[in-house]
Protein backbone atom coordinates (compact mmCIF):
# COMPACT_ATOMS: atom_id res chain seq x y z
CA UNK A 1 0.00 0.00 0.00
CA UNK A 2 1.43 3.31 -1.40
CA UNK A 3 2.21 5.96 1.75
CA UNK A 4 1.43 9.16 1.48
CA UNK A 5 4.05 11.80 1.11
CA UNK A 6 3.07 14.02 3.58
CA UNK A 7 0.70 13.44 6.49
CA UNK A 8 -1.31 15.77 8.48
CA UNK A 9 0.07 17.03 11.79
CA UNK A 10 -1.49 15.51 15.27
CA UNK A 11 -3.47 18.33 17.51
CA UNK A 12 -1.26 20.36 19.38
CA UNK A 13 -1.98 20.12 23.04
CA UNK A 14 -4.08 22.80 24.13
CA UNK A 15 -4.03 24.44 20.73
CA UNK A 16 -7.25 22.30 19.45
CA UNK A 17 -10.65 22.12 20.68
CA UNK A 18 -11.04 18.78 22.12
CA UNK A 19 -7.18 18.03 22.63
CA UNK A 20 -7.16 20.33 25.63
CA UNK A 21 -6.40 17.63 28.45
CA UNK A 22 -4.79 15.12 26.02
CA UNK A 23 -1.15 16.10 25.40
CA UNK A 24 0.21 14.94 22.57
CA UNK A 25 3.82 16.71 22.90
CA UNK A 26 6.56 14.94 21.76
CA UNK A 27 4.50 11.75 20.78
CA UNK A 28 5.69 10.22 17.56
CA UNK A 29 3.56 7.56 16.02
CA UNK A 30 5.57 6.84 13.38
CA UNK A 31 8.28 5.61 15.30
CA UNK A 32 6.49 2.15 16.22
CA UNK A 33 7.24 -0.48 14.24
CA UNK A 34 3.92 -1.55 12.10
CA UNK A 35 3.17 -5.03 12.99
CA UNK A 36 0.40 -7.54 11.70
CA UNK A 37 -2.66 -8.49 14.35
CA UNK A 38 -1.85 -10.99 16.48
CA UNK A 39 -4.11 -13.56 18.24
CA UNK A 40 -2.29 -14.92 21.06
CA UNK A 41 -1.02 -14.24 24.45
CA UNK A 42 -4.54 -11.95 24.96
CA UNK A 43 -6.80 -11.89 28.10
CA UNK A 44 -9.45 -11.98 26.39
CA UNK A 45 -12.77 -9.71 27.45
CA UNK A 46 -15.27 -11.89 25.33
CA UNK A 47 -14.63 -15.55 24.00
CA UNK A 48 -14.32 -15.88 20.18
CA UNK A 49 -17.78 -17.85 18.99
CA UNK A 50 -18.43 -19.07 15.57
CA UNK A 51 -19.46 -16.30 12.64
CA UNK A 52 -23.75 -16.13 13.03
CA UNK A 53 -25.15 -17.85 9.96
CA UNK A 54 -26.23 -14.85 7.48
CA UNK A 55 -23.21 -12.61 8.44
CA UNK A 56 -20.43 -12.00 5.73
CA UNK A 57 -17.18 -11.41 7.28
CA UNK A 58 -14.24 -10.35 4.89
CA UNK A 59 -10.35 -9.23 6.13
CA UNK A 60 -10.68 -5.45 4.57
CA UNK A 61 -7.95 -6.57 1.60
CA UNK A 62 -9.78 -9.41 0.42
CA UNK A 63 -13.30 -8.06 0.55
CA UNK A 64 -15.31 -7.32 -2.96
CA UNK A 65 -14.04 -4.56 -4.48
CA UNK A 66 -16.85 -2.84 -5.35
CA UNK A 67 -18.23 -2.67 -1.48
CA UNK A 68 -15.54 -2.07 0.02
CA UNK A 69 -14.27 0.89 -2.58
CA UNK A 70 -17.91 2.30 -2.11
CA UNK A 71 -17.51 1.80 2.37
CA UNK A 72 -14.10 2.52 2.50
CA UNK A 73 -13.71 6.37 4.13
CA UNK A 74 -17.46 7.08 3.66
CA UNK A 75 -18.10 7.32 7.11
CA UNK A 76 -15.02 9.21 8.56
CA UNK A 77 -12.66 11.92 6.59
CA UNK A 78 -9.41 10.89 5.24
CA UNK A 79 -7.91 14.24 6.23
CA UNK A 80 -8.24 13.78 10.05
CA UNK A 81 -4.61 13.09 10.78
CA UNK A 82 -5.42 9.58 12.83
CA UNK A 83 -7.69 8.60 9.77
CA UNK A 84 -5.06 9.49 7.50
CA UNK A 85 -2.16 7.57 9.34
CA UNK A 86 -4.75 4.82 9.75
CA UNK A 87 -4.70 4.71 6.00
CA UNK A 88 -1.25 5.09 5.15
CA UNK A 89 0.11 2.23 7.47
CA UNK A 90 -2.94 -0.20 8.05
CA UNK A 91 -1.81 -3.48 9.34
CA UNK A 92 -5.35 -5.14 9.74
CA UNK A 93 -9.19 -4.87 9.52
CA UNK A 94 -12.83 -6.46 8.36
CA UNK A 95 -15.45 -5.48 6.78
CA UNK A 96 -18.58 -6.72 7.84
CA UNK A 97 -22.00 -6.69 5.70
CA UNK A 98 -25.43 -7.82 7.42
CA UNK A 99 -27.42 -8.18 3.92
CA UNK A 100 -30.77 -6.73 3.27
CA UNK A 101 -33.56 -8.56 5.14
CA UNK A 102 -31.34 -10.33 7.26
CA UNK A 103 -31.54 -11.31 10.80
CA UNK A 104 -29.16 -12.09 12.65
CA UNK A 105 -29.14 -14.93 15.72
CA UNK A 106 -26.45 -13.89 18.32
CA UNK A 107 -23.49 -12.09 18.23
CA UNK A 108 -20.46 -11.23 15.91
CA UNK A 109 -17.14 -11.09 17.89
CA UNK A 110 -14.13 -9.55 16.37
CA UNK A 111 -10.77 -9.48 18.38
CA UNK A 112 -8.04 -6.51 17.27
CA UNK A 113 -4.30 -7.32 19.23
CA UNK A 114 -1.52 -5.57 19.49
CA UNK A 115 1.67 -7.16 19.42
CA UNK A 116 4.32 -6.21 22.01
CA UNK A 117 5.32 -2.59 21.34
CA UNK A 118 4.51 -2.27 17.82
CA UNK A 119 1.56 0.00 16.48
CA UNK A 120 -1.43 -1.55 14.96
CA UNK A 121 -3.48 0.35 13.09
CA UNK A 122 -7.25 -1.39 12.62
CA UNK A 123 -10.04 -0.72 10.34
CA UNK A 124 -13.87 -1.81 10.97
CA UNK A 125 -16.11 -1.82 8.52
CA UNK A 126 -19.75 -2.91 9.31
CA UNK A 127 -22.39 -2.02 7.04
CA UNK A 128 -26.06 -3.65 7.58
CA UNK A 129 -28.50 -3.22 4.81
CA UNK A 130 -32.05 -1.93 4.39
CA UNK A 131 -34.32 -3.90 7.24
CA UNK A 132 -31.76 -6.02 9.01
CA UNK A 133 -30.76 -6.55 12.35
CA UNK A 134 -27.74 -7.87 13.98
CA UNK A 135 -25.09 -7.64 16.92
CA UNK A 136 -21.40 -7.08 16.72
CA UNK A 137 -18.63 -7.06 19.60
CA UNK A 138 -15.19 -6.03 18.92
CA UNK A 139 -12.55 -5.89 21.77
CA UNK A 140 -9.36 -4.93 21.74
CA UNK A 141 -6.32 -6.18 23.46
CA UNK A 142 -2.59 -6.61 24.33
CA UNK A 143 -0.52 -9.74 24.16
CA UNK A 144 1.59 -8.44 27.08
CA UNK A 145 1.02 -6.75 30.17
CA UNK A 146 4.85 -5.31 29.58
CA UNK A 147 5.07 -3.80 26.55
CA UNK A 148 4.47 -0.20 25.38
CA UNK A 149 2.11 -0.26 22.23
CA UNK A 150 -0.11 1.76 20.00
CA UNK A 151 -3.62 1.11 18.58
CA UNK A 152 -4.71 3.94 16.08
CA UNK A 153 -8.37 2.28 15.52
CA UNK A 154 -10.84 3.28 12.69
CA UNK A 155 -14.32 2.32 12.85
CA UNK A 156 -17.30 3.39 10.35
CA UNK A 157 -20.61 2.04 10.52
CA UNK A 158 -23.66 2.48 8.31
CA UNK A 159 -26.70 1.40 8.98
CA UNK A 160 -29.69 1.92 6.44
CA UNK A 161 -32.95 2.58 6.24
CA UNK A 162 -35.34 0.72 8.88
CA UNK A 163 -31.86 -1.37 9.97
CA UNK A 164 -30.94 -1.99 13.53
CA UNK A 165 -27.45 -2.80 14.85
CA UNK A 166 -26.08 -3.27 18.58
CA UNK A 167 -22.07 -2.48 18.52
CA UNK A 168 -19.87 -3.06 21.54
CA UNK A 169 -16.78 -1.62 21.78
CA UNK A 170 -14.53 -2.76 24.37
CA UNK A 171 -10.84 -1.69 24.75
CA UNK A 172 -8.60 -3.37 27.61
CA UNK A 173 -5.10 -2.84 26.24
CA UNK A 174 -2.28 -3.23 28.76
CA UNK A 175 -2.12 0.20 30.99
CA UNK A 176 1.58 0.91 29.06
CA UNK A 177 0.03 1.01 25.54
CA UNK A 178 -1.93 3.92 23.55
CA UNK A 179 -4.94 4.22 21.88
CA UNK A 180 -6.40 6.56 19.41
CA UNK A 181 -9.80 5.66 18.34
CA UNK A 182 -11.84 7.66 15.54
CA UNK A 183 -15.03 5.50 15.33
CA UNK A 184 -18.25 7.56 13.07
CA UNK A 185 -21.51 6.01 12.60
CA UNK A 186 -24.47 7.00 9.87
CA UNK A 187 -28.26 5.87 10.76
CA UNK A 188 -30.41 6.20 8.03
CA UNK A 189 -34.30 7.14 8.30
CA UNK A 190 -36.29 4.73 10.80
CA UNK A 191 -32.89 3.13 11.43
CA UNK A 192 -31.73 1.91 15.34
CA UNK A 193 -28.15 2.22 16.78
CA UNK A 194 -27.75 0.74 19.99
CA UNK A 195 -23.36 1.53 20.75
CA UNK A 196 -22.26 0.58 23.63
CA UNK A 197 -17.96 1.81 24.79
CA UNK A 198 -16.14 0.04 27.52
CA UNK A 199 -12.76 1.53 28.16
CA UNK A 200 -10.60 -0.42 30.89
CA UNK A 201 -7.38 0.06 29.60
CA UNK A 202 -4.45 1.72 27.81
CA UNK A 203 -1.83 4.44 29.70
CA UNK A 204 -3.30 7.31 27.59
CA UNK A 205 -4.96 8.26 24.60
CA UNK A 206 -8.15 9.35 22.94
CA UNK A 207 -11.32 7.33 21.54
CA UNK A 208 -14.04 10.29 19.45
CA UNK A 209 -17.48 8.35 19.10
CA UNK A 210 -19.41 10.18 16.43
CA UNK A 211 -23.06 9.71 15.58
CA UNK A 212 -25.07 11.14 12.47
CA UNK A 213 -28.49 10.39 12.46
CA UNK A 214 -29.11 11.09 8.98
CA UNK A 215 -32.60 10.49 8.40
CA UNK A 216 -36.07 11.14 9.77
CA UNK A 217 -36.54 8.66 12.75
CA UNK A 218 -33.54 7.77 13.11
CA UNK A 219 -32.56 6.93 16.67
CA UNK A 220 -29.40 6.14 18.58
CA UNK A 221 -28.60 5.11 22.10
CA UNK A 222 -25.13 5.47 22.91
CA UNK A 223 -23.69 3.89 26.20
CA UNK A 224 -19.95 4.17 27.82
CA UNK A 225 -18.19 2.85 30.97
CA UNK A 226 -14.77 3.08 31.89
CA UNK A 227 -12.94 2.63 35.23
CA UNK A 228 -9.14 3.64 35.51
CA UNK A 229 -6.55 2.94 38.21
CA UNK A 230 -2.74 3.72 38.49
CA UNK A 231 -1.82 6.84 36.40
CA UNK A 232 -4.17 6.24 33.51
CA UNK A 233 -6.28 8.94 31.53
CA UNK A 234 -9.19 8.04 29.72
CA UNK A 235 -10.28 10.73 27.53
CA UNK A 236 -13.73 10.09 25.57
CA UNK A 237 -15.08 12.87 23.23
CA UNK A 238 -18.73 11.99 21.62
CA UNK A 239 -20.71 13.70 19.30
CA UNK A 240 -24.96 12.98 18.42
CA UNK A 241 -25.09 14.75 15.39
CA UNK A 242 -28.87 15.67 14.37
CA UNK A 243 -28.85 15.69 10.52
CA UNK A 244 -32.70 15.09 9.67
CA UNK A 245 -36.05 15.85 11.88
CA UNK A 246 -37.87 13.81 13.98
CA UNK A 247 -34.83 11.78 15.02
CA UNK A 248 -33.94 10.61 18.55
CA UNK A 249 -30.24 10.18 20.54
CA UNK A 250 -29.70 8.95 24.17
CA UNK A 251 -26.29 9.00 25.53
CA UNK A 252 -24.63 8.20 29.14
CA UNK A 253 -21.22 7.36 30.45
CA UNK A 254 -20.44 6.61 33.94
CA UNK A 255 -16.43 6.23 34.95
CA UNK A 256 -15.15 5.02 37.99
CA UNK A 257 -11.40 6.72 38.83
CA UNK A 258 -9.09 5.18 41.38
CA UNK A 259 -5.39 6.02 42.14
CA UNK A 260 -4.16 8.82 40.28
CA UNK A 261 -5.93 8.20 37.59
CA UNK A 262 -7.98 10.75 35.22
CA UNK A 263 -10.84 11.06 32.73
CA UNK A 264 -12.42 13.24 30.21
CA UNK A 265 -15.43 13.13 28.68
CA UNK A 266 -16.20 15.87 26.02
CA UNK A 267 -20.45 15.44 24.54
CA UNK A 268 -21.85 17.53 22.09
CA UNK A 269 -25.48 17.31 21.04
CA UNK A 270 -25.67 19.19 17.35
CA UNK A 271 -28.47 19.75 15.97
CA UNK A 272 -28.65 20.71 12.16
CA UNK A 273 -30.64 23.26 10.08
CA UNK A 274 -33.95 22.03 9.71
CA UNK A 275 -33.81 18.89 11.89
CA UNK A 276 -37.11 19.65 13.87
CA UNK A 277 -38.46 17.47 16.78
CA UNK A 278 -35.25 16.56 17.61
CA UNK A 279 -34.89 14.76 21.07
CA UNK A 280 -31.81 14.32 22.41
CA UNK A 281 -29.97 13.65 26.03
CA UNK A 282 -26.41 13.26 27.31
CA UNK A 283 -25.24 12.74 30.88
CA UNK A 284 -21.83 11.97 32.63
CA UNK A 285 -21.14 10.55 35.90
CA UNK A 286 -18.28 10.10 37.71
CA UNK A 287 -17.35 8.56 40.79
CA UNK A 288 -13.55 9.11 42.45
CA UNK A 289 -12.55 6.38 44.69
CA UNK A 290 -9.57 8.28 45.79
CA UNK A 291 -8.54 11.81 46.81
CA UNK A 292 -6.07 12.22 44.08
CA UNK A 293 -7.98 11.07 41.19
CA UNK A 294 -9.65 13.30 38.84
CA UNK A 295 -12.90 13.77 36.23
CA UNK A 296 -13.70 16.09 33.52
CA UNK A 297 -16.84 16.21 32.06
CA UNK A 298 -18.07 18.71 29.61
CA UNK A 299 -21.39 18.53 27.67
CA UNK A 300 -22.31 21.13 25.36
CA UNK A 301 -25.14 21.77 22.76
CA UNK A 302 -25.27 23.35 19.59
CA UNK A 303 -28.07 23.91 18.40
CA UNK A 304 -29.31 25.46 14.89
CA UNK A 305 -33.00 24.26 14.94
CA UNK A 306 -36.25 26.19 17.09
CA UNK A 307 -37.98 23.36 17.59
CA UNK A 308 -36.35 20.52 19.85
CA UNK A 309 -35.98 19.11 23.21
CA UNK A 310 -32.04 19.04 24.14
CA UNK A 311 -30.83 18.66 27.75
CA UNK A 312 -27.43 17.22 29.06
CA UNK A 313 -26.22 16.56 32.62
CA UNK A 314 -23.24 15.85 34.42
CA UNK A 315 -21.83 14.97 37.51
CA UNK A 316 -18.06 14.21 39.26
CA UNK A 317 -18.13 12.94 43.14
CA UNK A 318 -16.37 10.50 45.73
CA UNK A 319 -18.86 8.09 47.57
CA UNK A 320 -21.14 9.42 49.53
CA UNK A 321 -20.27 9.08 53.35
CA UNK A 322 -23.79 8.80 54.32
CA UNK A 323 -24.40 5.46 52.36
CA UNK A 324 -21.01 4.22 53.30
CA UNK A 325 -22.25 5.15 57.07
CA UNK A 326 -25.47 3.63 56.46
CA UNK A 327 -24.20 0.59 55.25
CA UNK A 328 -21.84 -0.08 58.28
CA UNK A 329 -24.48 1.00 60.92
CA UNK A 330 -26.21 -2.37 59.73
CA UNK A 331 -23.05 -4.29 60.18
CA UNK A 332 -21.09 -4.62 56.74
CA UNK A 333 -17.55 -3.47 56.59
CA UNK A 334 -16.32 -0.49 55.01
CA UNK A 335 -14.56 -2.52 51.79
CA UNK A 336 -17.86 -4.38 51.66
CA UNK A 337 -20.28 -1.11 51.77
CA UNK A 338 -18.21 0.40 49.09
CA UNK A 339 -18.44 -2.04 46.79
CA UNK A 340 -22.50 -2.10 47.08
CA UNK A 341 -22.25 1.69 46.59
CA UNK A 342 -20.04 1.41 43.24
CA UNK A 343 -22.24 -1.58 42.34
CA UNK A 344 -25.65 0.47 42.51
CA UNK A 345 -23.82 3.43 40.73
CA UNK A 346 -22.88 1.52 37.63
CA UNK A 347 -25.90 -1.02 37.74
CA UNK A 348 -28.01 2.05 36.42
CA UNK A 349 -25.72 1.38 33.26
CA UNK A 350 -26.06 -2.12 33.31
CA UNK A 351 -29.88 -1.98 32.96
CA UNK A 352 -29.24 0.06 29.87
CA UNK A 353 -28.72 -3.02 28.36
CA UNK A 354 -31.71 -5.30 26.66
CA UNK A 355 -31.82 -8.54 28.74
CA UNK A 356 -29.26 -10.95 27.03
CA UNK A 357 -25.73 -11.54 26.35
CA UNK A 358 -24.52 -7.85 25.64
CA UNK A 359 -25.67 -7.10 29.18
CA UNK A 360 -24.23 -10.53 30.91
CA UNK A 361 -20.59 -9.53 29.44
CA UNK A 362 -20.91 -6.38 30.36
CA UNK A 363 -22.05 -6.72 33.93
CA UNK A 364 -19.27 -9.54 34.24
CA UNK A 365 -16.56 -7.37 33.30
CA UNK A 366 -17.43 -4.56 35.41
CA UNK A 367 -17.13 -6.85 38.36
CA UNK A 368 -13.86 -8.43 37.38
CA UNK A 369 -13.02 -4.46 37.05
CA UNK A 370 -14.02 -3.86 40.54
CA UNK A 371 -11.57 -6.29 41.51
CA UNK A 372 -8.89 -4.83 40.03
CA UNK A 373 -9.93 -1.48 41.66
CA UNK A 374 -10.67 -2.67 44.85
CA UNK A 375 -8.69 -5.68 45.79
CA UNK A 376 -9.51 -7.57 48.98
């Protein structure tokens, strides 16, 4: 794959909008090593299964040409300068097509793994057709606990007219190893996105979550969690983009901070010219398990419509003496009261989730990240 000559310069810390508590000084992508996936040596967050019957699966390079020259970069824009590098060096990625009609029975999982300390840069393609339904997972992971590597992920999702697709996204890279994610979906009219972001690991980095809901009734429901420990900084920026009227978005992340760690979380809700009876909501919630950890949250709104119903919240705290006090008055000890307070604070997320396997993996590896957070 030809290179491009020149390449477009990262965000300069603090000289950006959105790059403001991610610093990118002195970082040099290029100087990891490009490295195909790799498939071993991974703690895996969800076990591979078999490829649902009525799913076509293709590596990105061997896909038809004609669908993937009409998918490829019609979702995200090859001058962003982690698109472009995505591009330029891409080491691995699949394109996935749910055909017209079709409905799916279970879920697609897709594992992305960086080797050691070499960069991997991952494409996702998913595109599911007029009237189907299906379910993908992708996770991505580290062979190594050790080694300091790089995941620039790109992920573009279309889903057409009267279509419905539930994505999981869940990153648990070792906590020396970076990620960059630039991951843009497009809902078509009467179409359902149900996305779904759990962020566990990496030492820094930045995933954007886009969503364009691009025709009428369109809806999208857009759910994060991410708990850090140690020195790690999580830094999520999402956007529900309000392209056509009568279309609906629903958006919450909860984080749970421990150590020294830190998180941002950047929302806008935009609204477009002429996209009336638009209903949309974002919320962030953060608890801090420790005095020296530290939460960002920032929603905004723009809004270029007169007729719409836009509201946001957000919220950073450490647990709430009270319940802690309340919980030992009845005889529970203080590890064991916290950990029903953090439990009730992210089960709220939890229910998000439809009844089913999404929301069993989900609520399993929050737990396994509580013991990591809180260890007895």
């Amino acid at each position: 794959m030809a290179e491009a000559a020149v390449l477009p310069p990262l965000p300069e810390f603090k000289g950006r909008p959105g790059w403001e508590f991610t610093d990118l000084t002195g970082l040099d992508l290029d100087s990891f090593e490009p490295a195909p996936p790799a498939s071993q040596g991974a703690r895996p967050l969800f076990e591979d299964a078999p490829v649902p019957e009525g799913i076509e699966v293709f590596p990105l390079d061997e896909a038809p040409a004609e669908l993937r020259e009409r998918l490829l970069g019609s979702v995200v824009s090859p001058d962003d300068p982690f698109v472009a590098r995505n591009e330029a060096r891409r080491t691995g990625g699949v394109l996935v097509r749910v055909p017209r009609g079709t409905q799916v029975d279970g879920p697609l999982v897709l594992s992305a793994v960086v080797d050691g300390a070499a960069a991997l840069n991952w494409r996702t393609i998913i595109l599911v057709e007029e009237g189907a339904d299906a379910e993908v997972w992708e996770q991505y992971l580290s062979t190594d606990a050790d080694s300091k590597g790089l995941l620039n992920t790109v992920v573009e999702i279309v889903v057409e007219q009267n279509a419905r697709l539930r994505f999981l996204s869940a990153q648990q890279l070792n906590e020396k190893s970076l990620v960059f994610g630039t991951q843009r979906a497009s809902v078509a009219r009467d179409g359902t996105l149900e996305w779904a972001s759990i962020g566990f690991g990496s030492s820094s980095g930045k995933v954007r979550m886009e969503t364009t809901l691009d025709g009428p009734g369109a809806h999208a429901k857009v759910t994060g969690a991410y708990a850090g420990l140690g020195r790690q900084h999580l830094d999520y920026d999402t956007t529900q983009e309000h392209a056509a009227p009568n279309t609906t978005s629903d958006l919450a992340f909860r984080g749970l901070l421990q150590g020294r760690s830190s998180s941002v979380w950047r929302g806008m809700i935009k609204v477009d010219p002429g996209a009336q009876q638009t209903d949309a909501f974002q919320e962030s919630r953060n608890l801090l398990l420790s005095k020296k950890a530290h939460a960002d949250a920032i929603p905004g709104l723009e809004i270029e419509a007169n007729d719409v119903r836009c509201t946001h919240a957000a919220a950073i705290a450490q647990i709430d003496a009270d319940q802690l006090f309340y919980l030992s008055a009845r005889g529970l000890p203080k590890p064991t009261a916290m950990r029903l307070v953090i439990e009730g604070f992210m089960q709220e997320l939890v229910e998000r989730f439809q009844e089913g396997p999404a929301r069993e993996v989900v609520a399993g590896a929050l737990e396994r990240r509580l013991d990591e957070l809180l260890p007895a």
